[in-house]
Protein backbone atom coordinates (compact mmCIF):
# COMPACT_ATOMS: atom_id res chain seq x y z
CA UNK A 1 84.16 -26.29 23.05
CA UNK A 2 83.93 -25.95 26.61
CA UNK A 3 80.82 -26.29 29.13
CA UNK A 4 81.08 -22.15 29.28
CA UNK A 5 80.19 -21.87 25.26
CA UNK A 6 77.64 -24.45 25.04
CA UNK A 7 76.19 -22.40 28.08
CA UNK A 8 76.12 -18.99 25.84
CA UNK A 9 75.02 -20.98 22.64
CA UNK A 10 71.65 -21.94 24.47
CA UNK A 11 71.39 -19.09 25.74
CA UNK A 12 71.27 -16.85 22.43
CA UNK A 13 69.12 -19.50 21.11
CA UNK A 14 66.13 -19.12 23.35
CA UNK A 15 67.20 -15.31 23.20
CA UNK A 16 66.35 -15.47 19.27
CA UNK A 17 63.60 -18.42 19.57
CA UNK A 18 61.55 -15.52 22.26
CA UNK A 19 62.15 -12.81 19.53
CA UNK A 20 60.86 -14.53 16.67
CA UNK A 21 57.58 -15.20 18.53
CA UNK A 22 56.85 -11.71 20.07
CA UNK A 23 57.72 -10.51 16.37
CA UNK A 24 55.08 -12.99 14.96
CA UNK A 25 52.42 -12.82 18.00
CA UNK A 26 52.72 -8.81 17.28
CA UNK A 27 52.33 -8.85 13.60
CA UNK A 28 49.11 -11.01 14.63
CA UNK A 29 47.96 -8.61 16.79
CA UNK A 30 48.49 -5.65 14.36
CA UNK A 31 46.32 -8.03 11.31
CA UNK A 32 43.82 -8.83 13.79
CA UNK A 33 43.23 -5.18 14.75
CA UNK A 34 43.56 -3.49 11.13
CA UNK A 35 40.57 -6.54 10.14
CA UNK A 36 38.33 -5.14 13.25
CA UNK A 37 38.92 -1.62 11.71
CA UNK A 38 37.83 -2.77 8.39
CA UNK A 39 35.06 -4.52 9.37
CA UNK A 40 34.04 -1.33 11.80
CA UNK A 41 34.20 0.68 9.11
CA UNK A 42 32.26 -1.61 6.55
CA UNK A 43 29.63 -1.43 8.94
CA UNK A 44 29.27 2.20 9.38
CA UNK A 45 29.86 2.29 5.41
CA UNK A 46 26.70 -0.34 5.20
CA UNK A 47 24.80 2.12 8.01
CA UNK A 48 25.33 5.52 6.34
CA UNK A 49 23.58 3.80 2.97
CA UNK A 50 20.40 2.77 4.74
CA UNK A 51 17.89 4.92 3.40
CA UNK A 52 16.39 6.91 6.48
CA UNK A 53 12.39 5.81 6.82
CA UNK A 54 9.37 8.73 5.90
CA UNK A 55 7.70 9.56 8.46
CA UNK A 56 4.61 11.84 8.70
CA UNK A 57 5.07 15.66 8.84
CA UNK A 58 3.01 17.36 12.16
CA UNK A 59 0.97 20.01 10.20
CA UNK A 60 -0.15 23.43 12.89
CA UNK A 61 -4.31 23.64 12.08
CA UNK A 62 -3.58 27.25 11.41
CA UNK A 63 -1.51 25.90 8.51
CA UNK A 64 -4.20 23.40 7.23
CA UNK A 65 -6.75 25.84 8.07
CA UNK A 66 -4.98 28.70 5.80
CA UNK A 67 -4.09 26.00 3.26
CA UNK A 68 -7.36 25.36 2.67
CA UNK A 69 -8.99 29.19 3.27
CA UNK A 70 -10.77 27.77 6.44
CA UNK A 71 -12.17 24.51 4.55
CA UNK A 72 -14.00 26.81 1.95
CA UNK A 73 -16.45 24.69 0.08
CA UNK A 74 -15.17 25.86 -3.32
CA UNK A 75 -11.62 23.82 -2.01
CA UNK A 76 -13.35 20.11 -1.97
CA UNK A 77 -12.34 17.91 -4.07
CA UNK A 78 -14.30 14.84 -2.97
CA UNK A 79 -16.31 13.82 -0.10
CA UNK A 80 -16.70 10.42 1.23
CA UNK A 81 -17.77 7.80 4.15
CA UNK A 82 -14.68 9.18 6.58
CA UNK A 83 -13.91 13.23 5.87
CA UNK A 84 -14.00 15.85 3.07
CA UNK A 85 -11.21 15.95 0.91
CA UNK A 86 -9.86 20.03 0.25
CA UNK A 87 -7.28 20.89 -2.33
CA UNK A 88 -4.63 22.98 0.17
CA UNK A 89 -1.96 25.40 -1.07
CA UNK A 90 0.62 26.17 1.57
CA UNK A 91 3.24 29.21 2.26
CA UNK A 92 6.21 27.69 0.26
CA UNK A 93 3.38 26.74 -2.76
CA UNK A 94 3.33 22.65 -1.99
CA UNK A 95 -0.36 21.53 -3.24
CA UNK A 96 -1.64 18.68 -1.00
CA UNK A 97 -4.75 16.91 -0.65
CA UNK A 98 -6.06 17.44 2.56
CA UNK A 99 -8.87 15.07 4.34
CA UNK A 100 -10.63 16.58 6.85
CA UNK A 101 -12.56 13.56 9.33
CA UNK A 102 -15.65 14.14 10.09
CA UNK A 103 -16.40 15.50 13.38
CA UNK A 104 -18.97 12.70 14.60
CA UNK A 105 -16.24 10.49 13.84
CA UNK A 106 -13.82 12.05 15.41
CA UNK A 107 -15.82 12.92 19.27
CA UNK A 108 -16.78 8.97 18.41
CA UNK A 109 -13.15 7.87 18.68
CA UNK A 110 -11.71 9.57 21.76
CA UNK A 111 -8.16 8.79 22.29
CA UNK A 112 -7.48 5.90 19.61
CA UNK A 113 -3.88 6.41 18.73
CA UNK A 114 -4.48 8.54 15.50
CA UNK A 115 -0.59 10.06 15.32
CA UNK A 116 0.93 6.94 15.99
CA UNK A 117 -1.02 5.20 13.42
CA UNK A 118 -1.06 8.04 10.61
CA UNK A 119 3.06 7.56 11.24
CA UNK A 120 2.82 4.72 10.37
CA UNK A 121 1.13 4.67 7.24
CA UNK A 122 3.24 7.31 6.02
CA UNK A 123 5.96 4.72 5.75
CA UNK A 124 3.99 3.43 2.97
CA UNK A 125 5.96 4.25 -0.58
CA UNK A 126 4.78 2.76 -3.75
CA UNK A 127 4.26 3.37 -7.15
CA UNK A 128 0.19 2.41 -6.66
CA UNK A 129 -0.07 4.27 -3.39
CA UNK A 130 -1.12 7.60 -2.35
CA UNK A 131 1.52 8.63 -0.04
CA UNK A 132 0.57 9.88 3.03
CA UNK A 133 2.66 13.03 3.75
CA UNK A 134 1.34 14.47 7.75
CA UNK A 135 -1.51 14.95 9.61
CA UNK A 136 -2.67 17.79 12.13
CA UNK A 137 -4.69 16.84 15.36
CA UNK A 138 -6.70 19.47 17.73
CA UNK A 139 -9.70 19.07 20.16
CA UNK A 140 -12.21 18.08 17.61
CA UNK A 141 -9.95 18.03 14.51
CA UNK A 142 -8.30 15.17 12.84
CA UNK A 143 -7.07 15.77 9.11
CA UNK A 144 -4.81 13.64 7.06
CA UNK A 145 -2.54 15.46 4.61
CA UNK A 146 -2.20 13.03 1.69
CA UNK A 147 0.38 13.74 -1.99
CA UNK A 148 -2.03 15.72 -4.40
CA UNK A 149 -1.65 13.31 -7.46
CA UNK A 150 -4.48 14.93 -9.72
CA UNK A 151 -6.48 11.98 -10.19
CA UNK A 152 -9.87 10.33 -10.94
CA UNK A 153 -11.13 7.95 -9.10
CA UNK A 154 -12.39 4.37 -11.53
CA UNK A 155 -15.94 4.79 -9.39
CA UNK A 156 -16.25 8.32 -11.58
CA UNK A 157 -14.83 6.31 -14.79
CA UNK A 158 -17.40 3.54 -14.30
CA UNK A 159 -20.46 4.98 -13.04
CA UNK A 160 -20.73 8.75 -13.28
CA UNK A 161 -19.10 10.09 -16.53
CA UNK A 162 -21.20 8.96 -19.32
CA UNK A 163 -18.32 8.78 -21.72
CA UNK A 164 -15.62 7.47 -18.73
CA UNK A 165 -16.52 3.71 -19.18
CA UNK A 166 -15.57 4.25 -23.17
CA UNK A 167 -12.43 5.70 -22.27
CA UNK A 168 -11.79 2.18 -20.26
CA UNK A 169 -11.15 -0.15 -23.37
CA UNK A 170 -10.79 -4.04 -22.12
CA UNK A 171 -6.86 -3.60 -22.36
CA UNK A 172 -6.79 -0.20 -19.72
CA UNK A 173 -8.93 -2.54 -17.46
CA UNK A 174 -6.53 -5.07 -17.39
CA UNK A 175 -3.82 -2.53 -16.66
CA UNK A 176 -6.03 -0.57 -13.49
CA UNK A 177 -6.46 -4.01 -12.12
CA UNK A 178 -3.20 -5.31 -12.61
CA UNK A 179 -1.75 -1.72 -10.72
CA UNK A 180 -4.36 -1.73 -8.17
CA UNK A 181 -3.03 -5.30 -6.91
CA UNK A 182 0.58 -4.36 -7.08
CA UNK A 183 -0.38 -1.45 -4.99
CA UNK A 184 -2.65 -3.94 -2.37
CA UNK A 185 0.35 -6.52 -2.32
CA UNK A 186 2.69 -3.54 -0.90
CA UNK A 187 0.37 -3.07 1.78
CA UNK A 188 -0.44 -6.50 2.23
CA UNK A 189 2.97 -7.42 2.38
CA UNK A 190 5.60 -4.69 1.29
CA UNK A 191 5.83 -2.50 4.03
CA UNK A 192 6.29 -3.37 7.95
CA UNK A 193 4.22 -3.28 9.87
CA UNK A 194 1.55 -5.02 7.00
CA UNK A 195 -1.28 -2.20 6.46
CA UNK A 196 -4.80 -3.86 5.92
CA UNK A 197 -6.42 -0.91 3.57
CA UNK A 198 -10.16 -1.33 5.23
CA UNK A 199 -12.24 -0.64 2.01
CA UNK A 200 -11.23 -1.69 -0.96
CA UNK A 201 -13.37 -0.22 -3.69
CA UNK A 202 -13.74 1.36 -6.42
CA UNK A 203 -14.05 4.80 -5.47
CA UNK A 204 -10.69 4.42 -3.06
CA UNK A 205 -8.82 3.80 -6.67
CA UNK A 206 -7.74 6.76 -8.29
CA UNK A 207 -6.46 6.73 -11.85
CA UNK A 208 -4.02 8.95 -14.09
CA UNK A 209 -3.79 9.88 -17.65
CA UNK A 210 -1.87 6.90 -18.86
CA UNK A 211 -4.37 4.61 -16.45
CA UNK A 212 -2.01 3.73 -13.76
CA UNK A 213 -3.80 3.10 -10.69
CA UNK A 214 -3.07 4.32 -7.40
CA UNK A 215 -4.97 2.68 -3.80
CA UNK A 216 -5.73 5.41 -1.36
CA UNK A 217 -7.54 5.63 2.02
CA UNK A 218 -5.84 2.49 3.09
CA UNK A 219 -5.60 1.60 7.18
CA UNK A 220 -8.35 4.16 8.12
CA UNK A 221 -10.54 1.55 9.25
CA UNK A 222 -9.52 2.20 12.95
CA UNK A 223 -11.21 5.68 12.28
CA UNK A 224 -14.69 4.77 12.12
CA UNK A 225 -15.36 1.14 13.23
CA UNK A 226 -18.92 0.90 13.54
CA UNK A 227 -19.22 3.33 10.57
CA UNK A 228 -21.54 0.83 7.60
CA UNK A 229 -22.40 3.74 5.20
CA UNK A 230 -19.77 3.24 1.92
CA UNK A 231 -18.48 -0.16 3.04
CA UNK A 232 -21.68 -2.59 2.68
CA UNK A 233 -21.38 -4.48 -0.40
CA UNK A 234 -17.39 -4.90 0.07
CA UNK A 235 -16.74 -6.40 2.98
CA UNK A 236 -17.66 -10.02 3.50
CA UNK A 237 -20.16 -11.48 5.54
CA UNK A 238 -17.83 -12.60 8.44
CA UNK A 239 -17.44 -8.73 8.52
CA UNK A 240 -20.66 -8.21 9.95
CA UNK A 241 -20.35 -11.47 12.00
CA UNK A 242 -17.77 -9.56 13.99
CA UNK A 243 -14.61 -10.82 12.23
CA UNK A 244 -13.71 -7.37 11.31
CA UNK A 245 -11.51 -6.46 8.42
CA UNK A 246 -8.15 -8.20 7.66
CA UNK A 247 -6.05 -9.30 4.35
CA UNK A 248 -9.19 -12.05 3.37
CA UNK A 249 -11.86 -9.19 4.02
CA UNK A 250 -9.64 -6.66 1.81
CA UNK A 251 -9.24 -9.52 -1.00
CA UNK A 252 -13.37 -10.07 -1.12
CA UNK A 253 -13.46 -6.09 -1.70
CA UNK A 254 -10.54 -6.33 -4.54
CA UNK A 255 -13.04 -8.94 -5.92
CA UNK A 256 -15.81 -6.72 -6.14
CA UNK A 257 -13.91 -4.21 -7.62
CA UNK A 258 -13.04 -6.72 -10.41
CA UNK A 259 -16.93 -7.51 -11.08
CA UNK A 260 -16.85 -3.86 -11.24
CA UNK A 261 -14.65 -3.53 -14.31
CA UNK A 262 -16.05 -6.58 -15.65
CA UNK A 263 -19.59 -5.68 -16.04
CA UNK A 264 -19.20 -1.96 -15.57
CA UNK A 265 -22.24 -2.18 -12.94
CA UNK A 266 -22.35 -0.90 -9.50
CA UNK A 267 -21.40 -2.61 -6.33
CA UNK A 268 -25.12 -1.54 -5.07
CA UNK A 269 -24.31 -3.27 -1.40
CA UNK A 270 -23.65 -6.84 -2.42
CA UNK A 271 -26.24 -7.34 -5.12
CA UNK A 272 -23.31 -7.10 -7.75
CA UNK A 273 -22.01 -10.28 -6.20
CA UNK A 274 -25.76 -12.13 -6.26
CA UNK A 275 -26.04 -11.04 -10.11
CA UNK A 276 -22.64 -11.75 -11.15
CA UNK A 277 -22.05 -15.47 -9.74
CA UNK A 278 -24.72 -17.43 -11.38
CA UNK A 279 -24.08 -15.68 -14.87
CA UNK A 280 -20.05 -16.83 -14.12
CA UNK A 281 -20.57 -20.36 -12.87
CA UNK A 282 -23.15 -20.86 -15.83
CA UNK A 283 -19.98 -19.18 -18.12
CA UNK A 284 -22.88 -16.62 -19.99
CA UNK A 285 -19.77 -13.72 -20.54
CA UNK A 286 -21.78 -12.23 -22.79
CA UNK A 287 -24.61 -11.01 -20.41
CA UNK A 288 -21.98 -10.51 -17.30
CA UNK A 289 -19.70 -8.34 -19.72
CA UNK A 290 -20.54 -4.71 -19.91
CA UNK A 291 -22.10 -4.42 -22.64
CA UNK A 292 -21.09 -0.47 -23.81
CA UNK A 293 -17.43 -2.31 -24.75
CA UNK A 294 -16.99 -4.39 -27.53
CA UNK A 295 -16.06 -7.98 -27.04
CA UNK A 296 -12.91 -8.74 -28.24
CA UNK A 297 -12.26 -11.89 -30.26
CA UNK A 298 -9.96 -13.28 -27.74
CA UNK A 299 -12.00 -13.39 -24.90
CA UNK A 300 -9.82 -15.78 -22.65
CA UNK A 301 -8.10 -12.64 -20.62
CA UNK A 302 -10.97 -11.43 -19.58
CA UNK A 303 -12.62 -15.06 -18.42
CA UNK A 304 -9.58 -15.59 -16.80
CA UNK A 305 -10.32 -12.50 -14.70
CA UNK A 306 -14.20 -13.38 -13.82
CA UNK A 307 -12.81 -16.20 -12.23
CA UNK A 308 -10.20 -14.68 -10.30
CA UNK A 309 -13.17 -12.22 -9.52
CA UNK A 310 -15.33 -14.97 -8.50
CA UNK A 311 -12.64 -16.56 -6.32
CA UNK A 312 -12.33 -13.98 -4.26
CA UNK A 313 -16.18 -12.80 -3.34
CA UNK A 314 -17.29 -16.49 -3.08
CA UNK A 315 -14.64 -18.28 -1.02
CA UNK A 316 -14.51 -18.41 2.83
CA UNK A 317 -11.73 -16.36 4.62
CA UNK A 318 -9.57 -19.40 4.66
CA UNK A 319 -9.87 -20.41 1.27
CA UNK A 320 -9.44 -17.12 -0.56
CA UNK A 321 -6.37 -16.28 -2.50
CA UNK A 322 -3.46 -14.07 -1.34
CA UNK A 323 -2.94 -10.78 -3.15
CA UNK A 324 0.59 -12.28 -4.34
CA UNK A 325 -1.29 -15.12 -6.14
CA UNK A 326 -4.03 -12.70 -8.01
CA UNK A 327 -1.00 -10.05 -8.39
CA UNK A 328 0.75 -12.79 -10.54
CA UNK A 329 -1.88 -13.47 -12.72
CA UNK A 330 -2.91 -10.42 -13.40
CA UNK A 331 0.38 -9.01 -14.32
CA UNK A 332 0.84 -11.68 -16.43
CA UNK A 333 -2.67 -10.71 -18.08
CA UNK A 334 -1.27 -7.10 -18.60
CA UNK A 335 1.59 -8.39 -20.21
CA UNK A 336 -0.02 -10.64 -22.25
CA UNK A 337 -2.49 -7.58 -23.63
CA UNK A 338 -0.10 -5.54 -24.64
């Protein structure tokens, strides 16, 4: 073999050595873009399944306003410490409950963000919330347009139908309190951003037929901040000592409401609280109990409930319990009751 073939052997051999590696650098190329493609496409796959967020429907006033034949009287369905509450029919027949704020309230509060903040508490979606659906807002007018769930409120249970407290056996207790702290915990914690309800009480829980509860009126604070009428009795003192309300203030209210249900007595602006404690540290169940129920043989449910009631009207701010920690009991109270 001559210098002249050894010359054309090399030669073919780095031909063939360059064509195997632009073969092999291509088929990398071609994998590395169909794995971008795929992964592109998983995204936007992941994307399209993210369930688009709620937000609050802008209701005209001339559609509240003929909803609710101009706020006629004969349309309220309950009246409290921030609006009127009217039962509204629209065009298309949807049934909504429709707060009206009052108007002191609202010429008080001049600017303070309501549309921004009412879309944000419609993001709130839970089994033990109200949902708010829209709002309308005019010179003078605020109204929040809240889901029409045909409910009574455990205030009217307790303390004004003479025959609602018999309907609440020990067992439906457990349950209302149980739902009512699944539905704080949400707030608390469920939804972002976090929505401190305000007021906690029993008149801001509203029940259904098979005793499911269901927290309304939650973040409205904002709306009347000065406003004490309705609220003394569940907020705690570092309320009134300027520390406004937040999670611990919310948790002394869902305290109260748990003497409530208890002792079937009235919040009466704190002196539920001063009654119940000593009759709970001294353990006397028998006078703190309401006494239209009958006392069931197994009374260690509802002791273990005093004292979750008792932890969370007589602790300081930093030493109260979380709504996760009194949610876990008391589900675990329902459960055990039925």
């Amino acid at each position: 073999m001559n210098h002249s073939d050894h010359v054309h052997i090399a030669y073919y051999f780095v031909i063939s050595l360059l064509t195997t590696s632009l073969i092999v650098l291509g088929l990398v190329l071609l994998l590395t873009l169909l794995c971008n493609r795929k992964q592109n496409t998983d995204d936007q796959s992941e994307e399209t399944v993210i369930p688009a967020k709620i937000c609050a429907r802008v209701y005209p006033l001339t559609d509240i306003d003929a909803a609710t034949d101009g706020f006629n009287r004969r349309r309220i369905v309950g009246e409290g410490r921030l609006g009127t509450v009217y039962a509204a029919i629209f065009e298309k027949g949807e049934i909504a409950a429709v707060k009206r704020i009052h108007p002191r309230l609202v010429l008080g509060n001049i600017g303070f963000g309501f549309s921004r903040t009412l879309g944000s508490l419609s993001l709130a979606q839970h089994p033990n919330v109200v949902p708010i659906v829209g709002y309308s807002e005019a010179p003078g007018e605020r109204v929040i347009v809240m889901e029409f769930v045909g409910m009574v409120c455990l205030d009217f249970y307790l303390h004004q139908n003479p025959d609602g407290a018999s309907l609440l056996d020990w067992n439906h207790r457990l349950k209302i309190a149980a739902g009512a702290a699944r539905g704080l915990q949400y707030l608390h914690e469920g939804v972002a951003p976090n929505i401190v309800h305000g007021c906690v009480k029993a008149s801001n829980i509203l029940i259904d037929v098979k005793f499911c509860a269901r927290v309304c009126d939650y973040g409205l604070s904002f709306l009347a901040p000065k406003e004490k009428r309705g609220l003394v009795g569940y907020v705690d003192d570092e309320y009134w000592r300027g520390g406004g309300v937040c999670k611990e203030s919310d948790m002394f209210g869902f305290g109260v409401v748990l003497l409530e249900l208890l002792s079937g007595r009235r919040c009466d602006e704190g002196f539920l609280v001063k009654w119940a404690m000593p009759l709970i540290q001294e353990m006397k169940f028998s006078e703190f109990l309401d006494p239209r129920l009958v006392i069931p043989h197994d009374i260690r449910p509802l002791v273990r409930l005093t004292k979750v009631a008792s932890t969370c009207v007589s602790n300081s701010r930093k030493s109260r319990p979380s709504i996760s920690q009194v949610t876990t009991i008391l589900n675990n109270l329902e459960i055990d009751s039925t």
